[in-house]
PDB file of N, CA and C in Angstrom:
ATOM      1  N   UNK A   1      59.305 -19.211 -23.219  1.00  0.00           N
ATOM      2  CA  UNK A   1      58.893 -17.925 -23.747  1.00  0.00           C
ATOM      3  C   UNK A   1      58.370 -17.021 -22.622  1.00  0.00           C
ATOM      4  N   UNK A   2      57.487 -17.367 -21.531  1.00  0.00           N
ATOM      5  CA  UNK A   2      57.182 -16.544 -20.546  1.00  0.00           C
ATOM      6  C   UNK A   2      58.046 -16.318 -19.944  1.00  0.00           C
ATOM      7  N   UNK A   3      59.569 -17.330 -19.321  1.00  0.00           N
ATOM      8  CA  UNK A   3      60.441 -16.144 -18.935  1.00  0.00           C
ATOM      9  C   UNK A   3      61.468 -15.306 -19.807  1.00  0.00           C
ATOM     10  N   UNK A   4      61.222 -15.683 -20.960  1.00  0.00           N
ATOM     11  CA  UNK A   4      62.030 -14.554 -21.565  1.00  0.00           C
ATOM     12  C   UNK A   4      60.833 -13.212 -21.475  1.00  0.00           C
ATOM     13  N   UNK A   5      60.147 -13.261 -21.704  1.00  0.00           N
ATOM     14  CA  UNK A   5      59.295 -11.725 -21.276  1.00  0.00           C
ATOM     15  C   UNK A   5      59.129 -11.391 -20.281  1.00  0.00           C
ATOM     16  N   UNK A   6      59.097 -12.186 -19.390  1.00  0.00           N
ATOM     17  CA  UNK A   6      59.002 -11.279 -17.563  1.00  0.00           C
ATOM     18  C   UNK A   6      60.487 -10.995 -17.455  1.00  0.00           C
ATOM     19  N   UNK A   7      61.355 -11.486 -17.823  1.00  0.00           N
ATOM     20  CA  UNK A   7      62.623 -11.539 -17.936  1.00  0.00           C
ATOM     21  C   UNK A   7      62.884  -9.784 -18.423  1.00  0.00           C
ATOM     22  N   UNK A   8      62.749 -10.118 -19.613  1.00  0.00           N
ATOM     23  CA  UNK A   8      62.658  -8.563 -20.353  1.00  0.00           C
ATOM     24  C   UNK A   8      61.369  -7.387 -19.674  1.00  0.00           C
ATOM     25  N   UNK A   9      60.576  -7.697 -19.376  1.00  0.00           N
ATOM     26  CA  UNK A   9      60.180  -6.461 -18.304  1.00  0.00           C
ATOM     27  C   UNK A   9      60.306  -6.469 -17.467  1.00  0.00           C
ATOM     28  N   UNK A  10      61.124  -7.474 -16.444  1.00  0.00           N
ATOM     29  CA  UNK A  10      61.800  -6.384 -15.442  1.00  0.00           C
ATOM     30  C   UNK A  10      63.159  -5.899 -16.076  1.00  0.00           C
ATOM     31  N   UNK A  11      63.947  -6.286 -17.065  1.00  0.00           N
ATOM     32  CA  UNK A  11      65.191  -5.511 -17.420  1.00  0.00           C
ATOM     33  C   UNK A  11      64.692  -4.076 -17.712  1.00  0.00           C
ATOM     34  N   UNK A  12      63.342  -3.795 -18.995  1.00  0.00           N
ATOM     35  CA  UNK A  12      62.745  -2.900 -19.553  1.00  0.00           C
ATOM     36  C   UNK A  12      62.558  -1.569 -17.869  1.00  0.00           C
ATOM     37  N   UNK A  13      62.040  -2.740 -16.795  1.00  0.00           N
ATOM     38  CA  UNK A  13      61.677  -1.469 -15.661  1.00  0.00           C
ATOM     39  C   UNK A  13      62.443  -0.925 -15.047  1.00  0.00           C
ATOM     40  N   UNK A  14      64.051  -2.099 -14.687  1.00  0.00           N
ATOM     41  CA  UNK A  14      65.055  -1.597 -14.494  1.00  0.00           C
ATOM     42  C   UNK A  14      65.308  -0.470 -14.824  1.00  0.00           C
ATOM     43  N   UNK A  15      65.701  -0.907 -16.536  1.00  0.00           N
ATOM     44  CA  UNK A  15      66.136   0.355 -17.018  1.00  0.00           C
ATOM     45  C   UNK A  15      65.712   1.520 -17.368  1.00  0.00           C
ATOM     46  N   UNK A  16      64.350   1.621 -16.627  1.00  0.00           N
ATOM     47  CA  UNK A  16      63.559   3.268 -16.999  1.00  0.00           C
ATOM     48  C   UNK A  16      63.803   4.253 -15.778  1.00  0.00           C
ATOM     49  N   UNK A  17      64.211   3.129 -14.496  1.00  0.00           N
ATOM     50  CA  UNK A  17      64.688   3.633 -13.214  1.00  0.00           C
ATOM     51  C   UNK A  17      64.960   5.088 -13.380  1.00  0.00           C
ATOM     52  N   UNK A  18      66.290   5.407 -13.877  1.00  0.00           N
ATOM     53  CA  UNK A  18      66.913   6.592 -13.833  1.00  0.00           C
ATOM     54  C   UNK A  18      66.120   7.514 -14.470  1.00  0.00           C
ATOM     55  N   UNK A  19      65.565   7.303 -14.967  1.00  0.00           N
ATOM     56  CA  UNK A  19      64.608   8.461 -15.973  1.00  0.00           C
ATOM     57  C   UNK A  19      63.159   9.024 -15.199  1.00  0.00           C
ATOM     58  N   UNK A  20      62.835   8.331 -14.056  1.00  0.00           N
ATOM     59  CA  UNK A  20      61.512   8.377 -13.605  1.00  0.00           C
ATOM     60  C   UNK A  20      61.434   9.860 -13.391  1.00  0.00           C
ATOM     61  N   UNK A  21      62.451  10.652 -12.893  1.00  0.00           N
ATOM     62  CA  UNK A  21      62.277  12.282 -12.831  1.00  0.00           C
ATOM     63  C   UNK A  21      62.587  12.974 -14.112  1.00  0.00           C
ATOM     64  N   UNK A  22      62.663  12.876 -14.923  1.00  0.00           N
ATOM     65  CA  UNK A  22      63.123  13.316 -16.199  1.00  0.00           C
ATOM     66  C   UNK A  22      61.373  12.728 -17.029  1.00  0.00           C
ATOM     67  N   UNK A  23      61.037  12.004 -17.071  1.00  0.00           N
ATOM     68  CA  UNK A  23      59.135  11.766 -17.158  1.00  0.00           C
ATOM     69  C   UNK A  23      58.111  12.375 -16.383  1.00  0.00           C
ATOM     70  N   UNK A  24      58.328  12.519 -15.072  1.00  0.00           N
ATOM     71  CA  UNK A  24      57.795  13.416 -14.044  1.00  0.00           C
ATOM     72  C   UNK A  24      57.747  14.538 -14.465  1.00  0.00           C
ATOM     73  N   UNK A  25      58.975  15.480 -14.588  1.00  0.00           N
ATOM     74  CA  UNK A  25      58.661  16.909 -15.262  1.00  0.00           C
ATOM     75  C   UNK A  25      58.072  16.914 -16.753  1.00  0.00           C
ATOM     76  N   UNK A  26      58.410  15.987 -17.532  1.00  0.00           N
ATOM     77  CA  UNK A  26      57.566  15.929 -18.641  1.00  0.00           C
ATOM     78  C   UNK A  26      56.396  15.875 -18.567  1.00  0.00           C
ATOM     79  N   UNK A  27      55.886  15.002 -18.114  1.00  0.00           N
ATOM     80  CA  UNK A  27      54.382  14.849 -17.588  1.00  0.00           C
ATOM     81  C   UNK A  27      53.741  16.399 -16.665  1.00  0.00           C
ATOM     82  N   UNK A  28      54.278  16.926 -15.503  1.00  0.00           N
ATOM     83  CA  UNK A  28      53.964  18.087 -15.196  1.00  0.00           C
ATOM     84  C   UNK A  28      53.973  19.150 -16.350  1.00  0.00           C
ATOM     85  N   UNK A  29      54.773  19.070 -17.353  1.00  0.00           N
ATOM     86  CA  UNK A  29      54.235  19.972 -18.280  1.00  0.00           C
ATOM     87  C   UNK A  29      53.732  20.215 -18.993  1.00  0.00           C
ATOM     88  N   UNK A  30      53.439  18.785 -19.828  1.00  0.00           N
ATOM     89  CA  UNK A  30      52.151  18.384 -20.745  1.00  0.00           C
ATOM     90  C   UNK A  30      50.885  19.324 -19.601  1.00  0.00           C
ATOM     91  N   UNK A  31      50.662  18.751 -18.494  1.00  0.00           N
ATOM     92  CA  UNK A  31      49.627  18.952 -17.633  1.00  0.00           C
ATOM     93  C   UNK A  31      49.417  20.374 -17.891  1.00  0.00           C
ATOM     94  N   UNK A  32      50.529  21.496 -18.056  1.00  0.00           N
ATOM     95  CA  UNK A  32      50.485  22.637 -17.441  1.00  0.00           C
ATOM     96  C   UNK A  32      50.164  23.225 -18.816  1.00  0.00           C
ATOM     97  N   UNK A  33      49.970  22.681 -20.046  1.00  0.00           N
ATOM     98  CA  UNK A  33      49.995  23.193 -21.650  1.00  0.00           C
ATOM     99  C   UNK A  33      51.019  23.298 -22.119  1.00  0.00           C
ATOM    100  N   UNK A  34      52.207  23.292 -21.003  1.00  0.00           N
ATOM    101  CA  UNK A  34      54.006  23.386 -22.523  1.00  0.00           C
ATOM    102  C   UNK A  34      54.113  22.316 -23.406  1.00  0.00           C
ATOM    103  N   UNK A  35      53.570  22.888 -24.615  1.00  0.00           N
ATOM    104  CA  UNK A  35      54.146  21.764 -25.758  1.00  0.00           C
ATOM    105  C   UNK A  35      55.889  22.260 -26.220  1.00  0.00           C
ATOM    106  N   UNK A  36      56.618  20.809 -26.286  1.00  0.00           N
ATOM    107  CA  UNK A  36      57.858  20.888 -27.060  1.00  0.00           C
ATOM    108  C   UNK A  36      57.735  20.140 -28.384  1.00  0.00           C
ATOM    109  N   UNK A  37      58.358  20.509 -29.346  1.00  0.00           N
ATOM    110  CA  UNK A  37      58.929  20.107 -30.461  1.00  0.00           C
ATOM    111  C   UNK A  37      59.664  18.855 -30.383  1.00  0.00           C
ATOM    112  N   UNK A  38      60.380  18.389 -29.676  1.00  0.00           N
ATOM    113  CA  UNK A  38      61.258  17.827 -29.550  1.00  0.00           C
ATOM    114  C   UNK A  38      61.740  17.187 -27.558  1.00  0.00           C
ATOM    115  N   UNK A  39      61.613  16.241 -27.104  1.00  0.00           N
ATOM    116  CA  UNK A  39      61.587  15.551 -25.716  1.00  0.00           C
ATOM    117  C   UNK A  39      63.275  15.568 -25.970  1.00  0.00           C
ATOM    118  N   UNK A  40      64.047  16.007 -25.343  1.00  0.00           N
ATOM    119  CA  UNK A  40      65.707  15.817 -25.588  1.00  0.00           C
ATOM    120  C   UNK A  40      66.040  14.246 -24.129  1.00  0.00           C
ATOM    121  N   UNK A  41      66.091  13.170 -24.468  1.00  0.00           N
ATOM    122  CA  UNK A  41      66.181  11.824 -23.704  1.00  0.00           C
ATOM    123  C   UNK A  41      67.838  11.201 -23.719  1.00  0.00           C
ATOM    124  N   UNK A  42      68.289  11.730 -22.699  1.00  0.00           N
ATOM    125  CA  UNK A  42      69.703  11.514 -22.292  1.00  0.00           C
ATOM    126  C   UNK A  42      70.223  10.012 -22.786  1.00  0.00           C
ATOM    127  N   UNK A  43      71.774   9.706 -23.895  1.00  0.00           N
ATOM    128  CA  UNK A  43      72.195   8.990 -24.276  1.00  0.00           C
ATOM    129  C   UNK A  43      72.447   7.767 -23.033  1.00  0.00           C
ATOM    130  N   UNK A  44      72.961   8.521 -22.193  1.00  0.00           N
ATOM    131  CA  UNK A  44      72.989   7.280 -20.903  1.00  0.00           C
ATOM    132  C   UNK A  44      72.300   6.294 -20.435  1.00  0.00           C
ATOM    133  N   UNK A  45      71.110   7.292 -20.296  1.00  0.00           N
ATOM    134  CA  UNK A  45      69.658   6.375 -20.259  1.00  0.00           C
ATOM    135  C   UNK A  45      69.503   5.467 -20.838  1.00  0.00           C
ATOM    136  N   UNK A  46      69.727   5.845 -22.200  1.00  0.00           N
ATOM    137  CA  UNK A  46      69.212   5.071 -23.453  1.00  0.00           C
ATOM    138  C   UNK A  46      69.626   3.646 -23.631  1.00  0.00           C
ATOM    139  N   UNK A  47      71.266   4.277 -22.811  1.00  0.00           N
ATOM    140  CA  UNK A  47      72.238   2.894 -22.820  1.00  0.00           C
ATOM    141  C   UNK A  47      71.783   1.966 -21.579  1.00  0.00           C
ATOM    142  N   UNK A  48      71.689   2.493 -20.723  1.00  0.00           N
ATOM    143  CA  UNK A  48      71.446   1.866 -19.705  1.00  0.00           C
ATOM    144  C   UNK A  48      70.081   0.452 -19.529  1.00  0.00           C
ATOM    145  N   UNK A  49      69.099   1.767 -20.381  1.00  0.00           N
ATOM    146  CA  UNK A  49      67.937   1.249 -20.228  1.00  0.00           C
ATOM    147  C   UNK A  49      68.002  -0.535 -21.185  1.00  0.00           C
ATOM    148  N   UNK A  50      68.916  -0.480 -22.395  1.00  0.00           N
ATOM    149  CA  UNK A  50      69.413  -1.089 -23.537  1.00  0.00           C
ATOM    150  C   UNK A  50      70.264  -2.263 -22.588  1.00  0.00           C
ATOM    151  N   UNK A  51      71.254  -1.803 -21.810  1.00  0.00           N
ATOM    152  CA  UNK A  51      72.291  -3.209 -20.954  1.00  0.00           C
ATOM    153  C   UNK A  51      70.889  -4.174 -20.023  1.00  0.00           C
ATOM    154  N   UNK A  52      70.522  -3.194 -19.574  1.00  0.00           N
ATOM    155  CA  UNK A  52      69.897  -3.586 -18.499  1.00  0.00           C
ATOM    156  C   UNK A  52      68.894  -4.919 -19.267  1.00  0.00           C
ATOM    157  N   UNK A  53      68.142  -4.608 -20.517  1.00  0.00           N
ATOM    158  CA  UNK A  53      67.111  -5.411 -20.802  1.00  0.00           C
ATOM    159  C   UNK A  53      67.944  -6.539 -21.397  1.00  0.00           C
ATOM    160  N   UNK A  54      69.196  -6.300 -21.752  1.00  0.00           N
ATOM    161  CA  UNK A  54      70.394  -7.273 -22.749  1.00  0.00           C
ATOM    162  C   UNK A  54      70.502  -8.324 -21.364  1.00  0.00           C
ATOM    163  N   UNK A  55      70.901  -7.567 -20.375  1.00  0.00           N
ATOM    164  CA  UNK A  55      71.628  -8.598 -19.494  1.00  0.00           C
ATOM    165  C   UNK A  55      70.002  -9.795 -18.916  1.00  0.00           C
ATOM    166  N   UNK A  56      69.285  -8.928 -18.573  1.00  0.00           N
ATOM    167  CA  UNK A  56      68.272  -9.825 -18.214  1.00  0.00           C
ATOM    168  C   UNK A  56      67.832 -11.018 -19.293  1.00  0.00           C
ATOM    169  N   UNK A  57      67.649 -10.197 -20.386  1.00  0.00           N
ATOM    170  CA  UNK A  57      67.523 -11.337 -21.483  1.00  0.00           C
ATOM    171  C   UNK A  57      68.882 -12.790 -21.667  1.00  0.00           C
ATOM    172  N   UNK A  58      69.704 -12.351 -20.892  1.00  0.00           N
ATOM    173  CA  UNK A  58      70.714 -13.845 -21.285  1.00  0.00           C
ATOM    174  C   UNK A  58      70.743 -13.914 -19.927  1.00  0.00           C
ATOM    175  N   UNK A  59      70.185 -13.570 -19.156  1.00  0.00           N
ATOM    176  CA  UNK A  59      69.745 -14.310 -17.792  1.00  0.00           C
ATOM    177  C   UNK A  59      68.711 -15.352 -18.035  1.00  0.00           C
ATOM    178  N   UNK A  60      67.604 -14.786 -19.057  1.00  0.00           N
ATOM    179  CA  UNK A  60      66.426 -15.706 -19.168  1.00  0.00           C
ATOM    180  C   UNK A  60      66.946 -16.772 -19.789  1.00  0.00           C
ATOM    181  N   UNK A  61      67.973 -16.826 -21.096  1.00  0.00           N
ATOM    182  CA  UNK A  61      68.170 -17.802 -21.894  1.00  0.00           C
ATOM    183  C   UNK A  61      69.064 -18.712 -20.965  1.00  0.00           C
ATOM    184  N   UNK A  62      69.799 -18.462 -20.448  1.00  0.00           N
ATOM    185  CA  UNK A  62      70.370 -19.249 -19.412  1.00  0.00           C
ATOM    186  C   UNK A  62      69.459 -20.099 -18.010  1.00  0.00           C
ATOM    187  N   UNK A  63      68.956 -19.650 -18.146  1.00  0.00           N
ATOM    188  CA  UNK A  63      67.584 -20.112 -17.089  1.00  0.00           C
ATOM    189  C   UNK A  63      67.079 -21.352 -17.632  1.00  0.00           C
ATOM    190  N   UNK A  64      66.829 -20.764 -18.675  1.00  0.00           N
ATOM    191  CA  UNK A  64      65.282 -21.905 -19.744  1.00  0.00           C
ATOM    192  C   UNK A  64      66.160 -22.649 -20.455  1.00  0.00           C
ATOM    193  N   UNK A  65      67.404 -22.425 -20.394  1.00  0.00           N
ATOM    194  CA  UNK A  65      68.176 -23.836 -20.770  1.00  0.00           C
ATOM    195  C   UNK A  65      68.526 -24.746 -19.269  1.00  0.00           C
TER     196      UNK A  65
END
């Protein structure tokens, strides 16, 4: 069980990689008072962030067997 969760957060950190500037300006604008309605979070990402934690996770199960 512990490496399936270190397992899955580094897939989880992997996959936030690409987004770290796309949070950056979010964060600078919270800071600055722009509220949005709506954060628009790129499908790619989403996927990416999604393979990335998949693949690590049957890395772990393969491991711990």
């Amino acid at each position: 069980m512990l490496v399936l969760c270190s397992f899955a957060l580094i897939g989880l950190t992997i996959g936030m990689y690409p987004t770290r500037k796309l949070f950056t300006v979010w964060a600078h604008e919270i800071n600055k008072g722009v509220t949005r309605e709506r954060y628009d979070y790129p499908r790619s990402h989403l996927a990416f962030c999604g393979a990335s934690v998949l693949v690590m996770l049957g890395a772990a199960v393969l491991l711990a067997h």
